[in-house]
N, C-alpha and C. Protein backbone atom coordinates (compact mmCIF):
# COMPACT_ATOMS: atom_id res chain seq x y z
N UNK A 1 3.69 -12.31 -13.29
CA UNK A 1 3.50 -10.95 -13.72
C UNK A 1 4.80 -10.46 -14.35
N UNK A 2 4.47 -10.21 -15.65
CA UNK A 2 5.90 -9.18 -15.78
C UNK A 2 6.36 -7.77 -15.79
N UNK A 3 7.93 -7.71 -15.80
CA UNK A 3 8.55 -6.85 -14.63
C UNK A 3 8.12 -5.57 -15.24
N UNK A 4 7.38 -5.34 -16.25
CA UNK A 4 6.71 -4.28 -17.29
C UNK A 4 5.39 -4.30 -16.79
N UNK A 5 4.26 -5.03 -15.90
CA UNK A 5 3.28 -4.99 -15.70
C UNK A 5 2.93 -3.96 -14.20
N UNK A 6 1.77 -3.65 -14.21
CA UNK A 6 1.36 -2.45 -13.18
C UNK A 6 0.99 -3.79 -12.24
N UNK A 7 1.69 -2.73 -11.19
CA UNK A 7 0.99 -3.84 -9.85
C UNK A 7 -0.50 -3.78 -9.31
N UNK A 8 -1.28 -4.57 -9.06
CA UNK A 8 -2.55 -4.82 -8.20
C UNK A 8 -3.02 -4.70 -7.24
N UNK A 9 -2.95 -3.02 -6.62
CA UNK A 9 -2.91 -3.25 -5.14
C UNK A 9 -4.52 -3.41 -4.70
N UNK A 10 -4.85 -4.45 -3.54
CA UNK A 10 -6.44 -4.45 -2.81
C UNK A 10 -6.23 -3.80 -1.55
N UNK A 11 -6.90 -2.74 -0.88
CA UNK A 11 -6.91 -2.67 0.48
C UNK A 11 -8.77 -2.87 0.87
N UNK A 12 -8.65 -3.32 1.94
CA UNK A 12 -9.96 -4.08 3.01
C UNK A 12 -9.96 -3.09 4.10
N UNK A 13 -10.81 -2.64 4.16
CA UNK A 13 -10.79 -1.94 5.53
C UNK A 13 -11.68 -2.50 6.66
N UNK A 14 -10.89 -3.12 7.80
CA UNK A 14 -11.51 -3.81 8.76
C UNK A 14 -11.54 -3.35 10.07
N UNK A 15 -11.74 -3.50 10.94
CA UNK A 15 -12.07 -3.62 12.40
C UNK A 15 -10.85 -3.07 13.11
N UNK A 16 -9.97 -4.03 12.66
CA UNK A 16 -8.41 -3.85 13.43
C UNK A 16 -7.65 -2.86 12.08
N UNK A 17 -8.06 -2.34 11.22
CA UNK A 17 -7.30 -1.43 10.68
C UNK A 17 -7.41 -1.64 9.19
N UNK A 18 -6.37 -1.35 8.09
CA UNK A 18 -6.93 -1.77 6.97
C UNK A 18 -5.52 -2.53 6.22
N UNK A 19 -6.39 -4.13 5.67
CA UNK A 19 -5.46 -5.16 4.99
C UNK A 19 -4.87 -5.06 3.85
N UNK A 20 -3.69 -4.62 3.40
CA UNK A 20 -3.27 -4.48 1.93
C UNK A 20 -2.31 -5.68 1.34
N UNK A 21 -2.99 -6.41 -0.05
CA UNK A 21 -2.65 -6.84 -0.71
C UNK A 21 -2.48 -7.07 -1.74
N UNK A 22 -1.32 -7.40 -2.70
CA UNK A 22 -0.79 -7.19 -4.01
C UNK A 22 -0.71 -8.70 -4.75
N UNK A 23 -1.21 -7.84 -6.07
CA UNK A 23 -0.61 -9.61 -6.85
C UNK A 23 0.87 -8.94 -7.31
N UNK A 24 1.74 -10.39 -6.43
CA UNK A 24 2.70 -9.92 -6.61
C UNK A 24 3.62 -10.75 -8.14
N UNK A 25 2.94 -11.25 -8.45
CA UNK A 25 3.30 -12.13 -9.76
C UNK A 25 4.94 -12.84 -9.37
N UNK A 26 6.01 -12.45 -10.41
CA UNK A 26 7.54 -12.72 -10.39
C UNK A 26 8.45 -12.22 -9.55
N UNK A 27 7.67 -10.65 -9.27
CA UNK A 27 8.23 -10.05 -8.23
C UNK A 27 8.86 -10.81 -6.91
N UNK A 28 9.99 -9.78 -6.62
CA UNK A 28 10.54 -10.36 -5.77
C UNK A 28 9.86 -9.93 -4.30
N UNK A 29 9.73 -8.52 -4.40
CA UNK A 29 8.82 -7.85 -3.01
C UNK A 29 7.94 -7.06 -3.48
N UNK A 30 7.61 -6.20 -2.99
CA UNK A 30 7.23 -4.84 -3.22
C UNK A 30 6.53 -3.91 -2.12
N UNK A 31 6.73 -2.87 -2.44
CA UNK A 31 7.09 -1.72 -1.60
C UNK A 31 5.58 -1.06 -1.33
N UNK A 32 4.92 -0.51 -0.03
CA UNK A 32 3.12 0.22 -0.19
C UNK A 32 3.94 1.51 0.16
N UNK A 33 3.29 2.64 -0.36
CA UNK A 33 3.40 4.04 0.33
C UNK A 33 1.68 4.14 1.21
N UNK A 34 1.39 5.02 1.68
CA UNK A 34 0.36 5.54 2.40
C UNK A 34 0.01 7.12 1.78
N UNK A 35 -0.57 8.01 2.22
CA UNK A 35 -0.89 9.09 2.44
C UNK A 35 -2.41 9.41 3.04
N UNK A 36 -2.54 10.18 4.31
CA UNK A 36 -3.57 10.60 4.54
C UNK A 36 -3.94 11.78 4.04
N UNK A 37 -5.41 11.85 4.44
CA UNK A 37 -6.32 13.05 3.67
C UNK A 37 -5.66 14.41 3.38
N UNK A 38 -5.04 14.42 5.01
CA UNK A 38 -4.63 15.81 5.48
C UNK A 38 -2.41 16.29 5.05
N UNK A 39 -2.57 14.92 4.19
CA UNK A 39 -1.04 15.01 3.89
C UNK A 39 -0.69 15.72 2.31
N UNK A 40 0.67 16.21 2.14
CA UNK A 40 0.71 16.11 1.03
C UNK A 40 1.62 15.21 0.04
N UNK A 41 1.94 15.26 0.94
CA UNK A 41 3.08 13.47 0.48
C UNK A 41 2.75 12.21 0.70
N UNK A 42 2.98 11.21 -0.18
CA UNK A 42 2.89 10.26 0.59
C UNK A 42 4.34 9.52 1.20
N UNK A 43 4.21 9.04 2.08
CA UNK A 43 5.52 8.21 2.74
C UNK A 43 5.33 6.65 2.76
N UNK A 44 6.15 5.90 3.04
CA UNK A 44 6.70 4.75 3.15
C UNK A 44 6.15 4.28 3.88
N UNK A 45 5.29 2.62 3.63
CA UNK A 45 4.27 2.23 4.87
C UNK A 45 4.63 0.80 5.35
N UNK A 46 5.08 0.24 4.23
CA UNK A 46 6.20 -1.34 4.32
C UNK A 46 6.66 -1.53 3.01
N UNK A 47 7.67 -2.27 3.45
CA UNK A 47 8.67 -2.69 2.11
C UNK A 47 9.05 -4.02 2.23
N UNK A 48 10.32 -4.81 1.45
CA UNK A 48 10.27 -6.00 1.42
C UNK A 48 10.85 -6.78 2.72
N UNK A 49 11.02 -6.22 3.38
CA UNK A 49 11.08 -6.57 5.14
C UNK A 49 10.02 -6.94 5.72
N UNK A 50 8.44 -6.17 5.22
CA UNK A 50 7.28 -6.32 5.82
C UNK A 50 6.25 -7.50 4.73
N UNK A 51 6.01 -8.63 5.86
CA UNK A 51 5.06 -9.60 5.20
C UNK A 51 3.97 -9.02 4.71
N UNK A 52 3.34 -9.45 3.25
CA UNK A 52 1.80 -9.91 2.78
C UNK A 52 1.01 -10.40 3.24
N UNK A 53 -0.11 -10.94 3.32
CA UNK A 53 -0.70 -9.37 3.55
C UNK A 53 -0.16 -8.36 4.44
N UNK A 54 0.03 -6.90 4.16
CA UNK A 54 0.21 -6.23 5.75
C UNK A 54 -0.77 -5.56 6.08
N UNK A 55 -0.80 -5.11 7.17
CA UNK A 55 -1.74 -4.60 8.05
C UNK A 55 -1.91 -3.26 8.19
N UNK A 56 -2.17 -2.29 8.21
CA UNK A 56 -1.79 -1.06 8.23
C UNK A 56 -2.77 -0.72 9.35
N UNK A 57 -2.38 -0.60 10.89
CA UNK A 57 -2.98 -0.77 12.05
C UNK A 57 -2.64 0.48 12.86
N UNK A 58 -2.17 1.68 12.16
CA UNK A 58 -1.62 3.00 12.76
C UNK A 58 -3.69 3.54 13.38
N UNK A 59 -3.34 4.23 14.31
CA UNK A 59 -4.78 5.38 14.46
C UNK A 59 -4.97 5.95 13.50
N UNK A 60 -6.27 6.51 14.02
CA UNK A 60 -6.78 7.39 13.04
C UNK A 60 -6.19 9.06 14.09
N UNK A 61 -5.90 10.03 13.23
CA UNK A 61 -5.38 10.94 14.16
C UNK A 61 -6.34 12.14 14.70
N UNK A 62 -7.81 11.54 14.23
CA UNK A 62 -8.70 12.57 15.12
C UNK A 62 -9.74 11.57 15.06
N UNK A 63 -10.91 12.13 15.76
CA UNK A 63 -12.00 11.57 16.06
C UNK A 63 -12.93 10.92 14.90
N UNK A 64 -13.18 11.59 13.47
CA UNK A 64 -13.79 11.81 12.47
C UNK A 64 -12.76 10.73 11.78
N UNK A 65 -14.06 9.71 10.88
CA UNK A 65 -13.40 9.51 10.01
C UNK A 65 -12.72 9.86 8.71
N UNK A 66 -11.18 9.28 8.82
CA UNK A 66 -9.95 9.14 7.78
C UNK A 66 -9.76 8.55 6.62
N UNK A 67 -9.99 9.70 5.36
CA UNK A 67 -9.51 8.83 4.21
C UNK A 67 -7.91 8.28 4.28
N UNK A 68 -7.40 7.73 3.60
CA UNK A 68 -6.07 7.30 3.47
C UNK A 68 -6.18 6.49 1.93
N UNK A 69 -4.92 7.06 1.13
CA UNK A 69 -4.72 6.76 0.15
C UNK A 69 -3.38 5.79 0.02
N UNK A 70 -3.40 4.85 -0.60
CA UNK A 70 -2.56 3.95 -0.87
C UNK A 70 -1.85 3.40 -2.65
N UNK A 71 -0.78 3.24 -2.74
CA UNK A 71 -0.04 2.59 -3.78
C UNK A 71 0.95 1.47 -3.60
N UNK A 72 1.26 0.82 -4.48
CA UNK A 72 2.21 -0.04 -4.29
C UNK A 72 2.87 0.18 -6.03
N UNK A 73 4.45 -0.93 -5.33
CA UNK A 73 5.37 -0.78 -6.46
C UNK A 73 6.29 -2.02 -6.29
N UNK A 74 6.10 -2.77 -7.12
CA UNK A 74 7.17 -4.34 -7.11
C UNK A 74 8.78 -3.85 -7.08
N UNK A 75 9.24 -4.72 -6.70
CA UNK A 75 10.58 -4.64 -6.87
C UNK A 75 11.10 -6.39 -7.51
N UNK A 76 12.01 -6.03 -8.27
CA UNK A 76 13.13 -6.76 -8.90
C UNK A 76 13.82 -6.26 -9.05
N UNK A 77 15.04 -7.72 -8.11
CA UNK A 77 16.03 -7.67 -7.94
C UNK A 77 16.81 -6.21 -6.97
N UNK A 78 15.68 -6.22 -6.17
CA UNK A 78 16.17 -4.91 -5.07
C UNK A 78 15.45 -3.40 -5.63
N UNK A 79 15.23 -3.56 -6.49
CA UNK A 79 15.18 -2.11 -7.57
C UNK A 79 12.86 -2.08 -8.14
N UNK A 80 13.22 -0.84 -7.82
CA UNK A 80 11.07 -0.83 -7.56
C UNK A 80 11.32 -0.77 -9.37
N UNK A 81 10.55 -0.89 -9.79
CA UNK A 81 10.31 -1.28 -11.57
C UNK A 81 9.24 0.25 -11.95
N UNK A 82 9.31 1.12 -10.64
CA UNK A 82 8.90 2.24 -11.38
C UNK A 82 7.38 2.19 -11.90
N UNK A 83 6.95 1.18 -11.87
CA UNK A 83 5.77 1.35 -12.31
C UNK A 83 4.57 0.84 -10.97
N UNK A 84 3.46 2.23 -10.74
CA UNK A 84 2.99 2.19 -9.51
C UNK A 84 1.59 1.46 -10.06
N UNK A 85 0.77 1.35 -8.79
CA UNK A 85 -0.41 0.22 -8.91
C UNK A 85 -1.25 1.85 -9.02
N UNK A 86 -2.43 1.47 -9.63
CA UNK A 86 -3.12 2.67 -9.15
C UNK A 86 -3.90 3.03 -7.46
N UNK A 87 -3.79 4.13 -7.55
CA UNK A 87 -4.06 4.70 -6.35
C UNK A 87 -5.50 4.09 -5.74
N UNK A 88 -5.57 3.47 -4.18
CA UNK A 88 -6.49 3.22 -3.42
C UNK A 88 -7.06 3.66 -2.43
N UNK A 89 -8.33 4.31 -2.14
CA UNK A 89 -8.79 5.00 -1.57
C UNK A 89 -9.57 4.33 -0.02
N UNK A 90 -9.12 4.64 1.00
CA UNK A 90 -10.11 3.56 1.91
C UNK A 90 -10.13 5.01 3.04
N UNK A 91 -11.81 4.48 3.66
CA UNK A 91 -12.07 5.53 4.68
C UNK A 91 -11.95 4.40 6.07
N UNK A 92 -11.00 5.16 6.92
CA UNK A 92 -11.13 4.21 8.17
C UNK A 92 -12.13 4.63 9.10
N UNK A 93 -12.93 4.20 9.64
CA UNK A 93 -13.58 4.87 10.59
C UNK A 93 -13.30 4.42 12.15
């Protein structure tokens, strides 16, 4: 993939929580944010510390099911390339 290309993010939503994975092409890592329904930011969910696939295995924080929105962003050479995957939508139940 090159360092000019949008990243590929997939999330799976399973049983034990929901699986996110990237084509990560040349890249060296890359970085997921999160955001839930009820947020207005999104924050930091793993980075190049955290293995591929990751897991995103947090609760749901009420009874009803949770959308949660997701992105990702490669990094080379330490540095995110700025260019985000498009946004992924998964309902956990």
């Amino acid at each position: 993939m090159h360092p000019n290309a949008k990243p590929v993010l997939h999330a799976d939503p399973g049983p034990a929580g929901v699986v996110l994975s990237v084509a990560q092409g040349m890249a060296e890592d890359v970085t997921i944010y999160c955001r839930r329904a009820h947020e207005r930011e999104f924050s930091l969910l793993a980075d190049e510390e955290d293995d591929l696939p990751y897991h995103d295995t947090r609760p749901k924080l009420g009874a009803d099911p949770e959308k949660r929105f997701y992105y990702a962003v490669l990094l080379y050479s330490g540095e995110e390339n700025r260019l985000r995957s498009d946004e992924v939508e998964v309902t956990v139940h």
